[in-house]
C-alpha atoms as a PDB file:
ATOM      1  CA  UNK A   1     -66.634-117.019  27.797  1.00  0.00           C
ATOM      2  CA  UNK A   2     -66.003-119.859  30.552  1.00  0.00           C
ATOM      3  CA  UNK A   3     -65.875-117.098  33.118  1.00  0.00           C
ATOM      4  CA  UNK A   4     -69.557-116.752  32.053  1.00  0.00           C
ATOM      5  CA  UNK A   5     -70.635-120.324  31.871  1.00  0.00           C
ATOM      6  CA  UNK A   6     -68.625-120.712  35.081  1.00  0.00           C
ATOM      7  CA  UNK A   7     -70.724-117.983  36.625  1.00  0.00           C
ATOM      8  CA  UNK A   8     -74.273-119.103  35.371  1.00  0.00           C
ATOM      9  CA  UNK A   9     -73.722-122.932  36.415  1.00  0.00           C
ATOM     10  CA  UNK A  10     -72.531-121.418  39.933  1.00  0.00           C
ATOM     11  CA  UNK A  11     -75.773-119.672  40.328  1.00  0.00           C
ATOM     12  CA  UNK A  12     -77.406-122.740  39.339  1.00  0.00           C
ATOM     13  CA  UNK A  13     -75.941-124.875  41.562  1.00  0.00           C
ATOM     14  CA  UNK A  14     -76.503-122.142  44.690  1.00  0.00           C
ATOM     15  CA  UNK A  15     -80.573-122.417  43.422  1.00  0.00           C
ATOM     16  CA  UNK A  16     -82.806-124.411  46.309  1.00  0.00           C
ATOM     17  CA  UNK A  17     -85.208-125.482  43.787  1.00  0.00           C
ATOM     18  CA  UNK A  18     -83.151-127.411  41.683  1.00  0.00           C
ATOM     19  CA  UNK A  19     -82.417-130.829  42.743  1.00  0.00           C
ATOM     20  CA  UNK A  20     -79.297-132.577  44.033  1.00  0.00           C
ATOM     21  CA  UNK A  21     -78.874-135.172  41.093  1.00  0.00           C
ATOM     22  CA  UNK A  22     -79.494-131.973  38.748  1.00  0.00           C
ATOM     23  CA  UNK A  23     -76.709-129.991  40.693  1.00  0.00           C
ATOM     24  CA  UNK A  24     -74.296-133.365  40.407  1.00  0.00           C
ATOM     25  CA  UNK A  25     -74.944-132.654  36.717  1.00  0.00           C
ATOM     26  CA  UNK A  26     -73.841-129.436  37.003  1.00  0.00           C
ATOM     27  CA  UNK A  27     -70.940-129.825  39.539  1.00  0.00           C
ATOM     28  CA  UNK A  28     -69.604-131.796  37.056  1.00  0.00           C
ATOM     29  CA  UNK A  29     -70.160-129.601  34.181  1.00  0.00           C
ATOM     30  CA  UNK A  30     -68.406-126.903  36.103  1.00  0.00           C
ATOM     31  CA  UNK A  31     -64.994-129.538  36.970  1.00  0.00           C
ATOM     32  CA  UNK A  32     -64.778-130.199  33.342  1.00  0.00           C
ATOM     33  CA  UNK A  33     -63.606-126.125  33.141  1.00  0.00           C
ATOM     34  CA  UNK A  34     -60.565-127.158  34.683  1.00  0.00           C
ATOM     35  CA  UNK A  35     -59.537-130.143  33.045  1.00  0.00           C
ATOM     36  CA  UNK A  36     -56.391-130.237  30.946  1.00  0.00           C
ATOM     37  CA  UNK A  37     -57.786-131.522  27.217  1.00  0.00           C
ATOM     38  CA  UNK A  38     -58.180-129.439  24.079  1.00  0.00           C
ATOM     39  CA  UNK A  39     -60.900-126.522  24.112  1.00  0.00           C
ATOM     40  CA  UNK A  40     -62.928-128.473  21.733  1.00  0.00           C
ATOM     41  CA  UNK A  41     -63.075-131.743  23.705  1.00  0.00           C
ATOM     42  CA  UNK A  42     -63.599-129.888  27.027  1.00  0.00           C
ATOM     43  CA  UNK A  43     -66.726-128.402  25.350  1.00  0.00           C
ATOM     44  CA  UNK A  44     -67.792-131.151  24.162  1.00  0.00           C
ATOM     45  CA  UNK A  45     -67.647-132.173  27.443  1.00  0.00           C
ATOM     46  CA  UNK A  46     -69.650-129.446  29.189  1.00  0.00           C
ATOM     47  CA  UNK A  47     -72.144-129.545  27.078  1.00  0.00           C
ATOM     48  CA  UNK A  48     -73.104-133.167  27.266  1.00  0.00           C
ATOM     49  CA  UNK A  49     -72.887-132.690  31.028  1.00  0.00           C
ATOM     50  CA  UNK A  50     -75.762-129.687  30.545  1.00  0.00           C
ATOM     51  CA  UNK A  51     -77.603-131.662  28.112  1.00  0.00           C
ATOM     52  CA  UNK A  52     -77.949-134.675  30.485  1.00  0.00           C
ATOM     53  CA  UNK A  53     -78.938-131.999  33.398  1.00  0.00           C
ATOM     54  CA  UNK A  54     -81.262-130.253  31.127  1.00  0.00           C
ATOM     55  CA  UNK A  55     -83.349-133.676  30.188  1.00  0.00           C
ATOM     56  CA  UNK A  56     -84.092-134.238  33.315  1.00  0.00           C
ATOM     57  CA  UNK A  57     -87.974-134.159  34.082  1.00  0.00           C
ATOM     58  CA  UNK A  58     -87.412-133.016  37.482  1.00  0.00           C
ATOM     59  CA  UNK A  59     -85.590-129.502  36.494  1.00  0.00           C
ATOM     60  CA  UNK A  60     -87.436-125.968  36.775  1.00  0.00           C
ATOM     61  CA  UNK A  61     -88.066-124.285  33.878  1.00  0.00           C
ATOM     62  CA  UNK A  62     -85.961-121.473  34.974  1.00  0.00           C
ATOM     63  CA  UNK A  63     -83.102-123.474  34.853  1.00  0.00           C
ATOM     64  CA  UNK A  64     -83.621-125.732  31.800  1.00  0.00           C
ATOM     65  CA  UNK A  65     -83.930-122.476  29.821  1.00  0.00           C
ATOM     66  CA  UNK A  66     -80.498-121.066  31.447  1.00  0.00           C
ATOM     67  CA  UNK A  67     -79.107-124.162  30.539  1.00  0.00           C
ATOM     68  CA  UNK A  68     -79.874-124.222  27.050  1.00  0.00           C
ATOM     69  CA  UNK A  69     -78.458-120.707  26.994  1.00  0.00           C
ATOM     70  CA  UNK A  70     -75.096-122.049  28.351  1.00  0.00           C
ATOM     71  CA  UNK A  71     -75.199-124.867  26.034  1.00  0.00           C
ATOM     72  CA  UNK A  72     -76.149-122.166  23.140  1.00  0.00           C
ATOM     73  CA  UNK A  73     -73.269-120.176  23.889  1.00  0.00           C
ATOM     74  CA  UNK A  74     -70.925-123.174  24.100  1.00  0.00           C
ATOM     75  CA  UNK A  75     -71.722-124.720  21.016  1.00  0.00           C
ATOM     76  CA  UNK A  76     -71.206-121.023  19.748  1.00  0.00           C
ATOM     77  CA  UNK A  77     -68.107-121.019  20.565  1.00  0.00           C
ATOM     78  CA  UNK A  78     -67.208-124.502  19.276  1.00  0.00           C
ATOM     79  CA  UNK A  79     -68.689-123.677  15.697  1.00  0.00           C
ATOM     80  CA  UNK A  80     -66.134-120.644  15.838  1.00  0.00           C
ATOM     81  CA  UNK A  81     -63.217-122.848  16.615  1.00  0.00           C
ATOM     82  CA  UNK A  82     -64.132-125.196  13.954  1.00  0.00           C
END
């Protein structure tokens, strides 16, 4: 599953029409992958990163709604752990 969310905030961060503050967001969404803390913490993590990305007035639709997807998924798999 972080291959996936790895993948989908990549492509988000290659997209022109999302802003640089947004992709800052997002960067550091994606550097949270490869932090050493437990699964559920790094999660937490990620997903508070996405959430403050996907608030942002200034993001495209496009990409608030593949945000929420990421954040759907992750919060999937933290209700799984748990």
């Amino acid at each position: 599953m972080a291959d996936e969310i790895a993948v989908v905030i990549a492509g988000l961060m290659e997209d022109r029409s999302i802003p640089r503050n947004i992709k800052c967001c997002l960067k550091d969404s994606l550097d949270m992958l490869n932090i050493s803390c437990t699964p559920e913490e790094k999660i937490s993590s990620i997903v508070s990163a996405l959430d403050e990305a996907s608030a942002d007035p200034n993001v495209p639709m496009h990409a608030r709604t593949m945000i929420w997807n990421a954040i759907s998924v992750l919060e999937g798999i933290k209700s799984d752990k748990f």
